[in-house]
N, C-alpha and C. Protein backbone atom coordinates (compact mmCIF):
# COMPACT_ATOMS: atom_id res chain seq x y z
N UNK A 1 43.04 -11.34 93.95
CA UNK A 1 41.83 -11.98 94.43
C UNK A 1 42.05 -13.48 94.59
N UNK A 2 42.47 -14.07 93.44
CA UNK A 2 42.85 -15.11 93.65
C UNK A 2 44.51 -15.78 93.53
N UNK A 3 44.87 -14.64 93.97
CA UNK A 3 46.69 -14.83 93.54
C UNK A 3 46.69 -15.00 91.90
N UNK A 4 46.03 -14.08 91.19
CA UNK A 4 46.82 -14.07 89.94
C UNK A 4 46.72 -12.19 89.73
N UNK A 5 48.04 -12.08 89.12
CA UNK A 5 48.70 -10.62 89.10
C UNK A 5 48.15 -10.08 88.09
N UNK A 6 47.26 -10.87 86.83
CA UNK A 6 46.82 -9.85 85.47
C UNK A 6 46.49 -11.33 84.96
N UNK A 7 45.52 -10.29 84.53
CA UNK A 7 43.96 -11.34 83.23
C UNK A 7 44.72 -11.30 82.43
N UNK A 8 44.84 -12.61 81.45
CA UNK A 8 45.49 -13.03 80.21
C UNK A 8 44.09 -13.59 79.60
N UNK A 9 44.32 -13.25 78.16
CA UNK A 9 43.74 -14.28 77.60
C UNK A 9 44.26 -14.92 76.47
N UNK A 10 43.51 -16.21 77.12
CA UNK A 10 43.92 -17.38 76.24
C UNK A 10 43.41 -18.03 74.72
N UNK A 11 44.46 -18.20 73.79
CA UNK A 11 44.07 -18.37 72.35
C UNK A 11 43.18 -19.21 72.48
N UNK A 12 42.52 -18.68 71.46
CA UNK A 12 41.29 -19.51 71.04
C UNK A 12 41.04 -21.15 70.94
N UNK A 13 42.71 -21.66 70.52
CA UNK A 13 42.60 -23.27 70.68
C UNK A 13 43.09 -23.85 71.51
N UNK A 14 43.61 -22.84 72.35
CA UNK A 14 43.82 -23.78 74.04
C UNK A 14 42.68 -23.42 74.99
N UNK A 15 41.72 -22.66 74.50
CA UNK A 15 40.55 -23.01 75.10
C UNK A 15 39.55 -23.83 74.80
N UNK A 16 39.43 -24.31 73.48
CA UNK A 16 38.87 -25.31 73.34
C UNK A 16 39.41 -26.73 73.34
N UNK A 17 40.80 -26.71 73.68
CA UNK A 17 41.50 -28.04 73.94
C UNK A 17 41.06 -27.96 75.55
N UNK A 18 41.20 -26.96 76.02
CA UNK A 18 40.64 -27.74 77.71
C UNK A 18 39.58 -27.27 78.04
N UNK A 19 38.42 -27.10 77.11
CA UNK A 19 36.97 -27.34 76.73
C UNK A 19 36.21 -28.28 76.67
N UNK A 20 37.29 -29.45 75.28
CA UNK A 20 37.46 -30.17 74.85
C UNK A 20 37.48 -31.43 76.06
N UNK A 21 38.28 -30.92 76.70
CA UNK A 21 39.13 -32.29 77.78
C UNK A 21 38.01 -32.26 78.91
N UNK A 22 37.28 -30.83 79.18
CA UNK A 22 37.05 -30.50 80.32
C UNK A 22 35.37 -31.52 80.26
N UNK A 23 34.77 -31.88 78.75
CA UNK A 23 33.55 -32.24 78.59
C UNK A 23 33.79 -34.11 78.19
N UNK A 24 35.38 -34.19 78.28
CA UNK A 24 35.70 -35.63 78.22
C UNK A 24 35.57 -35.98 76.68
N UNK A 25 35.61 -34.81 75.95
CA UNK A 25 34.87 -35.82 74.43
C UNK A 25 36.56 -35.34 73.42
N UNK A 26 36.75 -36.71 72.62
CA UNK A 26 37.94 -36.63 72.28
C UNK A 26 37.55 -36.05 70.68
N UNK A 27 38.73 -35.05 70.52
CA UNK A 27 38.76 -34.76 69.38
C UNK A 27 40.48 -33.86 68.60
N UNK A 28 40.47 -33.77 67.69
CA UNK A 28 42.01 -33.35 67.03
C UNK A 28 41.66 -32.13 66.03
N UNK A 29 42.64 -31.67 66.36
CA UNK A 29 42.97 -30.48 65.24
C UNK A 29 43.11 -30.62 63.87
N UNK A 30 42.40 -30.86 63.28
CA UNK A 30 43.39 -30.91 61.60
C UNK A 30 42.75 -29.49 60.30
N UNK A 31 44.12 -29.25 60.45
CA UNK A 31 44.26 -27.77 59.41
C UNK A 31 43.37 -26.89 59.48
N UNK A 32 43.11 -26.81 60.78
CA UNK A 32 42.33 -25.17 61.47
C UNK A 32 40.86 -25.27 62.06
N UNK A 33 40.58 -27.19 61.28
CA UNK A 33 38.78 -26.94 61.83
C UNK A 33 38.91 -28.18 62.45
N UNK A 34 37.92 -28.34 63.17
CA UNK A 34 37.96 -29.46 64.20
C UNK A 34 37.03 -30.51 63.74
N UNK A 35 37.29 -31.50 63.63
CA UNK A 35 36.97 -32.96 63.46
C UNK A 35 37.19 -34.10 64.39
N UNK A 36 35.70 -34.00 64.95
CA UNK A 36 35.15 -35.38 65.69
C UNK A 36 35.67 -36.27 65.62
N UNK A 37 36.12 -37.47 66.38
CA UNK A 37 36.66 -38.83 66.12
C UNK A 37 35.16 -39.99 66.23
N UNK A 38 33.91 -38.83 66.84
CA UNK A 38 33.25 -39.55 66.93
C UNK A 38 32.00 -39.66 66.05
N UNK A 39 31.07 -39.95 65.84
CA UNK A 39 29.92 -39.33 65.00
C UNK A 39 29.36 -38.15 65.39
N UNK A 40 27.79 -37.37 64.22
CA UNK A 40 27.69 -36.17 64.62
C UNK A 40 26.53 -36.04 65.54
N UNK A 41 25.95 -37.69 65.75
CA UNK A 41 25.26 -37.75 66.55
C UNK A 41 25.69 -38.26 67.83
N UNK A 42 24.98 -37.93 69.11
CA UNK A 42 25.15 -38.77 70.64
C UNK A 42 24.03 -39.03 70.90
N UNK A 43 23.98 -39.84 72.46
CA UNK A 43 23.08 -40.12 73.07
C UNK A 43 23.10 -38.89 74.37
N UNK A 44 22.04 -38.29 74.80
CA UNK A 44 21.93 -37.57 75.81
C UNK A 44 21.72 -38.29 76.75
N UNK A 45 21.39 -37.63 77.91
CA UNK A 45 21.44 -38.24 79.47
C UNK A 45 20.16 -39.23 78.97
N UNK A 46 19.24 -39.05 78.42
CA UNK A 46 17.74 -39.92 78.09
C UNK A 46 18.01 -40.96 77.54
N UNK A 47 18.93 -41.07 76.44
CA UNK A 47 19.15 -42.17 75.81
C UNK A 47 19.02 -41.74 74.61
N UNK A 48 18.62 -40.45 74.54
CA UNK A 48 18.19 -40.11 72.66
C UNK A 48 19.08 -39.62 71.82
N UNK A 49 19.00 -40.02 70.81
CA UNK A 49 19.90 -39.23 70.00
C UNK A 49 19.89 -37.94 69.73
N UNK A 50 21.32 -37.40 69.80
CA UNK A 50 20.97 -36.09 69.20
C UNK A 50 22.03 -35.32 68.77
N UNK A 51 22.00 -34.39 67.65
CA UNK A 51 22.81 -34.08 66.76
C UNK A 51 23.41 -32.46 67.58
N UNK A 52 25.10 -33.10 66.86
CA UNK A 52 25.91 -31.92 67.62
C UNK A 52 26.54 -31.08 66.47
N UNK A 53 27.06 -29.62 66.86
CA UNK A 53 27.17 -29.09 66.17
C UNK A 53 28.17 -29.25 65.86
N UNK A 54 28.53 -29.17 64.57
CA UNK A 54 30.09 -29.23 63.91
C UNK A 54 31.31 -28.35 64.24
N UNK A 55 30.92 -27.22 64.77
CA UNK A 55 32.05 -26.49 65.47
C UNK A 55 32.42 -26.65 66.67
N UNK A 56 31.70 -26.56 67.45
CA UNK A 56 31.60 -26.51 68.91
C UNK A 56 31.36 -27.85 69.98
N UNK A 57 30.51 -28.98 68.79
CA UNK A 57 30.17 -30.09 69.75
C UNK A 57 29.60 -30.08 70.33
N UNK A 58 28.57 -29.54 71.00
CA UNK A 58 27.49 -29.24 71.53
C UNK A 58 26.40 -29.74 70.90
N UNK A 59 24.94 -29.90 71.40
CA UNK A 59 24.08 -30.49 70.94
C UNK A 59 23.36 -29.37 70.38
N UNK A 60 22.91 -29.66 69.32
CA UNK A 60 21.72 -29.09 68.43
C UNK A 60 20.34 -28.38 69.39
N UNK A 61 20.08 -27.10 69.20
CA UNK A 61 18.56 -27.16 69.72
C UNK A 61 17.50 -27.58 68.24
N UNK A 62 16.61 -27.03 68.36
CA UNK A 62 15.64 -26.94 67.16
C UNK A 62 15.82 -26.43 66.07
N UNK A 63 16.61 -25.65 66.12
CA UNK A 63 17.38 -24.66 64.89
C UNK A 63 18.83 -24.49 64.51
N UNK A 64 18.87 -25.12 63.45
CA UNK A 64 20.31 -25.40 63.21
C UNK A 64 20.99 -24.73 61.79
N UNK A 65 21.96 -24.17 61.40
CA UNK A 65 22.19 -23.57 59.87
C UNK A 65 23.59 -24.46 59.36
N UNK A 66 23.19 -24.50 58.25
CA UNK A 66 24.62 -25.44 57.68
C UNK A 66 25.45 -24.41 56.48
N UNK A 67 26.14 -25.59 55.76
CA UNK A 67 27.16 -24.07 54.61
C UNK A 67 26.49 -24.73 54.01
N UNK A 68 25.55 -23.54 53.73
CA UNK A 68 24.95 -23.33 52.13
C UNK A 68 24.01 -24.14 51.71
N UNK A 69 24.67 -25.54 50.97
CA UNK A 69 23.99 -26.17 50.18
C UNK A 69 24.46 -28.09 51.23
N UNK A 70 25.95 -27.87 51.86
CA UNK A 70 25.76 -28.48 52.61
C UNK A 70 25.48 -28.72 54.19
N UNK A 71 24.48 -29.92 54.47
CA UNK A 71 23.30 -30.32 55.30
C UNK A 71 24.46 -30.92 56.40
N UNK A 72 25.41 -31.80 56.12
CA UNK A 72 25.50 -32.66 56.82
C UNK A 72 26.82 -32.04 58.06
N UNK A 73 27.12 -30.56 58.09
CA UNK A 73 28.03 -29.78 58.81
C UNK A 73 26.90 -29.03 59.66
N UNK A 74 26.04 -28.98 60.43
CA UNK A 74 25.51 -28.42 60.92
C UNK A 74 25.61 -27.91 62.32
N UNK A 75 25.13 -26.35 62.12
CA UNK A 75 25.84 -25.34 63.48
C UNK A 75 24.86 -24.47 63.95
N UNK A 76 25.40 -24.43 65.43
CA UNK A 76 24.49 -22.94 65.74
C UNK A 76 24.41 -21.64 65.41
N UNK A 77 23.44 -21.04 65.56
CA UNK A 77 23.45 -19.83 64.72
C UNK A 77 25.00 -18.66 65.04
N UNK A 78 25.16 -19.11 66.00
CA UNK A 78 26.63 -17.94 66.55
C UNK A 78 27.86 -18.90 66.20
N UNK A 79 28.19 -20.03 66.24
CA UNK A 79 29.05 -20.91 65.61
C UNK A 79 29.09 -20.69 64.27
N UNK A 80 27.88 -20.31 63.53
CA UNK A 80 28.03 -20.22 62.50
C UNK A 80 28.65 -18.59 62.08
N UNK A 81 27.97 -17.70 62.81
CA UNK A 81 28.63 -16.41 62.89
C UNK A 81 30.36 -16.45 62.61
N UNK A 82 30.16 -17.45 63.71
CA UNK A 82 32.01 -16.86 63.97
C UNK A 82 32.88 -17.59 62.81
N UNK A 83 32.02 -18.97 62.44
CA UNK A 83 32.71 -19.60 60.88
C UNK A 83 33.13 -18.09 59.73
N UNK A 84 31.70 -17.81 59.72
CA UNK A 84 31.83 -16.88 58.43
C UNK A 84 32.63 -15.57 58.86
N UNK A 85 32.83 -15.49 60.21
CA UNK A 85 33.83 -13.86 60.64
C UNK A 85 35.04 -14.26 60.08
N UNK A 86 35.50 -15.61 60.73
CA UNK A 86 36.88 -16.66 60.51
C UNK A 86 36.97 -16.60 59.17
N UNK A 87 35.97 -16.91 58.21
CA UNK A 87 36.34 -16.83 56.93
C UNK A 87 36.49 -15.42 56.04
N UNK A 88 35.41 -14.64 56.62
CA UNK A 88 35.61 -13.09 56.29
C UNK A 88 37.09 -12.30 56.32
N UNK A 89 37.31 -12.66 57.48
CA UNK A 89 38.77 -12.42 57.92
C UNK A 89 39.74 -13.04 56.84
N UNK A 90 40.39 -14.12 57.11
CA UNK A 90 40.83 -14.97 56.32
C UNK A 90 40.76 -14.18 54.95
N UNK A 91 39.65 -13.93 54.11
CA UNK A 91 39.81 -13.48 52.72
C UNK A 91 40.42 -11.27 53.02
N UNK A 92 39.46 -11.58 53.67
CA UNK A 92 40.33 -10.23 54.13
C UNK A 92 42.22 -10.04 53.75
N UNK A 93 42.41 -10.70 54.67
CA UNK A 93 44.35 -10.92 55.04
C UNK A 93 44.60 -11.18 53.68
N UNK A 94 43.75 -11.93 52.94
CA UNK A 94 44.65 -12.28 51.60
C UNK A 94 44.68 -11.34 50.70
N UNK A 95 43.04 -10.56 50.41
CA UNK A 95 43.09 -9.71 49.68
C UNK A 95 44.37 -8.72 49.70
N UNK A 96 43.99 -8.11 50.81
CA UNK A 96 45.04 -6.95 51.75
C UNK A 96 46.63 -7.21 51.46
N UNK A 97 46.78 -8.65 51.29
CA UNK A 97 48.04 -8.90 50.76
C UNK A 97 48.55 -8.92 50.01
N UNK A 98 47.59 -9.68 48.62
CA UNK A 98 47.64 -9.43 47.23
C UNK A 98 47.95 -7.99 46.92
N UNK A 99 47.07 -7.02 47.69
CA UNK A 99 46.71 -5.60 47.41
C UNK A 99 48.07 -4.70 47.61
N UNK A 100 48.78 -4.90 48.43
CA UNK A 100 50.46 -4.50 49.42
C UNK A 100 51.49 -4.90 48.05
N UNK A 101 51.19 -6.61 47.38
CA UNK A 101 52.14 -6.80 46.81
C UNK A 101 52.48 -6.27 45.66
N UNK A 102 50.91 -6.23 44.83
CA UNK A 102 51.15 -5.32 43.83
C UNK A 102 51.14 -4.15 44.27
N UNK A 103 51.26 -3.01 44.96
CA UNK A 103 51.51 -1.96 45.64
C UNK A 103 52.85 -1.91 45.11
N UNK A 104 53.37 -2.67 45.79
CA UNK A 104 54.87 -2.62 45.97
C UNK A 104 55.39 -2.74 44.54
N UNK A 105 55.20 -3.91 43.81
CA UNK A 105 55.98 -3.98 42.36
C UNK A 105 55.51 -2.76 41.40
N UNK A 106 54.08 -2.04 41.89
CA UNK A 106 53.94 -1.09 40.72
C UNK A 106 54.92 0.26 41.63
N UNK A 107 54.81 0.24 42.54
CA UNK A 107 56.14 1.69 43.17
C UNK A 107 57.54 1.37 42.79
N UNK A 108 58.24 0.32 42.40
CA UNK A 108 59.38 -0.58 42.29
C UNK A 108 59.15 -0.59 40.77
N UNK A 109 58.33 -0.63 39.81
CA UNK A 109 58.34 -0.67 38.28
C UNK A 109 58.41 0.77 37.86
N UNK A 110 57.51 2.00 38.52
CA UNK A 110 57.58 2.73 38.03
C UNK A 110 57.90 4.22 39.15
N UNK A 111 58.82 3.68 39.72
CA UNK A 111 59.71 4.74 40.29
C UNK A 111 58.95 5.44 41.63
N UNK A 112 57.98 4.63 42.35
CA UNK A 112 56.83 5.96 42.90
C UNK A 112 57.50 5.91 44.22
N UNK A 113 57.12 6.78 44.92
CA UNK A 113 57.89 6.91 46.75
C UNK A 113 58.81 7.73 46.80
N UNK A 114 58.74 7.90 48.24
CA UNK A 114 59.82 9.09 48.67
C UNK A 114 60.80 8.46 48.70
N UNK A 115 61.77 8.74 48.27
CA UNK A 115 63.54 8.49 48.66
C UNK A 115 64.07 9.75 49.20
N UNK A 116 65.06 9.74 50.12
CA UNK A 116 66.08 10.85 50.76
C UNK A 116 66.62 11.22 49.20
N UNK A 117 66.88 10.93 48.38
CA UNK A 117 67.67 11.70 47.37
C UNK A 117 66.95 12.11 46.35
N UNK A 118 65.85 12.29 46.44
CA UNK A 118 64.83 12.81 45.50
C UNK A 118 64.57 14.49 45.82
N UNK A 119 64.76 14.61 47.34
CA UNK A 119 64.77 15.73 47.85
C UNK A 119 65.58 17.04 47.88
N UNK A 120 64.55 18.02 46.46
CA UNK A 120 65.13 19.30 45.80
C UNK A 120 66.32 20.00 46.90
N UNK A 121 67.57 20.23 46.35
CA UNK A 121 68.62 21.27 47.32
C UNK A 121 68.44 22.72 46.58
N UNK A 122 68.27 23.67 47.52
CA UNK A 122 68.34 25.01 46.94
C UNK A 122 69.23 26.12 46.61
N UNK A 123 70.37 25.29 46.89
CA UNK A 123 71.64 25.64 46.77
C UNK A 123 72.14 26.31 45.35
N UNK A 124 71.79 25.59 44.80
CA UNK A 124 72.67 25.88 43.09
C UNK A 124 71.17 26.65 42.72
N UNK A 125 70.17 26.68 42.94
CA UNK A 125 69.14 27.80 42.38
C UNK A 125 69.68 28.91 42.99
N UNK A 126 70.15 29.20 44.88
CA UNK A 126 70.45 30.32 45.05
C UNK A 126 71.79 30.89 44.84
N UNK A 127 72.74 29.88 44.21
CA UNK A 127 74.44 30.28 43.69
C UNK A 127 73.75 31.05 42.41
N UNK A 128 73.03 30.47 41.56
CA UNK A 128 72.85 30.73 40.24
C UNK A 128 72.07 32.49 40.65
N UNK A 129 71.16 32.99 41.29
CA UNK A 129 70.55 33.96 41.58
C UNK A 129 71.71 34.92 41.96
N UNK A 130 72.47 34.55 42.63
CA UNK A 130 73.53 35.55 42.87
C UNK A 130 73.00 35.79 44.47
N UNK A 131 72.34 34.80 45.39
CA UNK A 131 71.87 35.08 46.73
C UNK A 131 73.09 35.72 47.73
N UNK A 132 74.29 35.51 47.64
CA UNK A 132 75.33 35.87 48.03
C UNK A 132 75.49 34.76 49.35
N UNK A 133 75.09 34.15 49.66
CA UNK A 133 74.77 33.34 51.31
C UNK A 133 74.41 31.62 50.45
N UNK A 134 75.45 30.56 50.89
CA UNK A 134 74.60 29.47 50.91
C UNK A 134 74.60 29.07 52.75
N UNK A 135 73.58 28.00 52.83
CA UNK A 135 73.43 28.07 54.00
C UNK A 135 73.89 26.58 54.52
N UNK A 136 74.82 26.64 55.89
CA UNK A 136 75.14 25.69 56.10
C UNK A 136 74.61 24.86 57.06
N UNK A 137 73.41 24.69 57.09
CA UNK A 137 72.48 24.28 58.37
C UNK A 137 71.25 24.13 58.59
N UNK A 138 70.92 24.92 59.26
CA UNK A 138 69.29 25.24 59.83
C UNK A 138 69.64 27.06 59.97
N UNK A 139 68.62 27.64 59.20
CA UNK A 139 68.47 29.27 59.16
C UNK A 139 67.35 29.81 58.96
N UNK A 140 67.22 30.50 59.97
CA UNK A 140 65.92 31.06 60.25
C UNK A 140 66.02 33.09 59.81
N UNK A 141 64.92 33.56 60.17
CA UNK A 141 64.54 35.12 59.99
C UNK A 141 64.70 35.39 61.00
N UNK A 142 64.57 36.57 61.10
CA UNK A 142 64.39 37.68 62.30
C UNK A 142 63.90 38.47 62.44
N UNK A 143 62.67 39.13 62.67
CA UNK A 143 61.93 40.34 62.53
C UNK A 143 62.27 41.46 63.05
N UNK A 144 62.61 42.39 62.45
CA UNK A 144 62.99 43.65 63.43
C UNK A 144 61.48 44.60 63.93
């Protein structure tokens, strides 16, 4: 349609770096959350002040939610969504990891899992029976 061969999509922080660029307002990355160079207030096209949201940069409507107990990070209600998914997640991966590691040291302390050499041969039960046949392969029946 427009000379491109397949929809990509693009990570989450190179879309808001040319989000970012695309609304002229300067800002930097530091250690996963984004921080303003500027205050959390602007002036709109009127001249008025008005308060932007801490994730997104965008201006405040009438209704705004902050973390918790602090006031002065304030977001929109879906900015704020996606904070707490981001953080949901986040504890997620760690738990899940913690959870794998001790997994692993209690299968590794006390012997648990399949190994190839754990796996019973029936050989010396059927020498000992007197089967007359050990088998060298794959052996099947035959029904008459």
């Amino acid at each position: 349609l427009w000379g491109l061969s397949a929809v990509t999509q693009k990570p989450e922080r190179v879309v808001r770096t040319e989000f970012e660029k695309d609304l002229g307002r300067a800002s930097v990355l530091k250690q996963g959350s984004w921080e303003a160079e500027d205050e959390a207030e602007e002036a709109d096209s009127d001249g008025e002040a008005c308060v932007l949201c801490h994730h997104c940069r965008l201006p405040l409507g009438q209704l705004a939610y902050g973390d918790g107990n602090d006031t002065s990070h304030l977001m929109h209600g879906e900015c704020r969504a996606q904070n707490f998914i981001r953080e949901l997640r986040s504890k997620e991966q760690s738990r899940l990891e913690r959870q794998s590691s001790l997994k692993k040291s209690r299968h590794e302390e006390f012997d648990i899992g399949w190994k190839p050499t754990t796996i019973p041969r029936n050989m010396d039960p059927a020498e000992k029976l007197g089967c007359g046949f050990v088998p060298k392969g794959l052996c099947c029946l035959k029904v008459q």
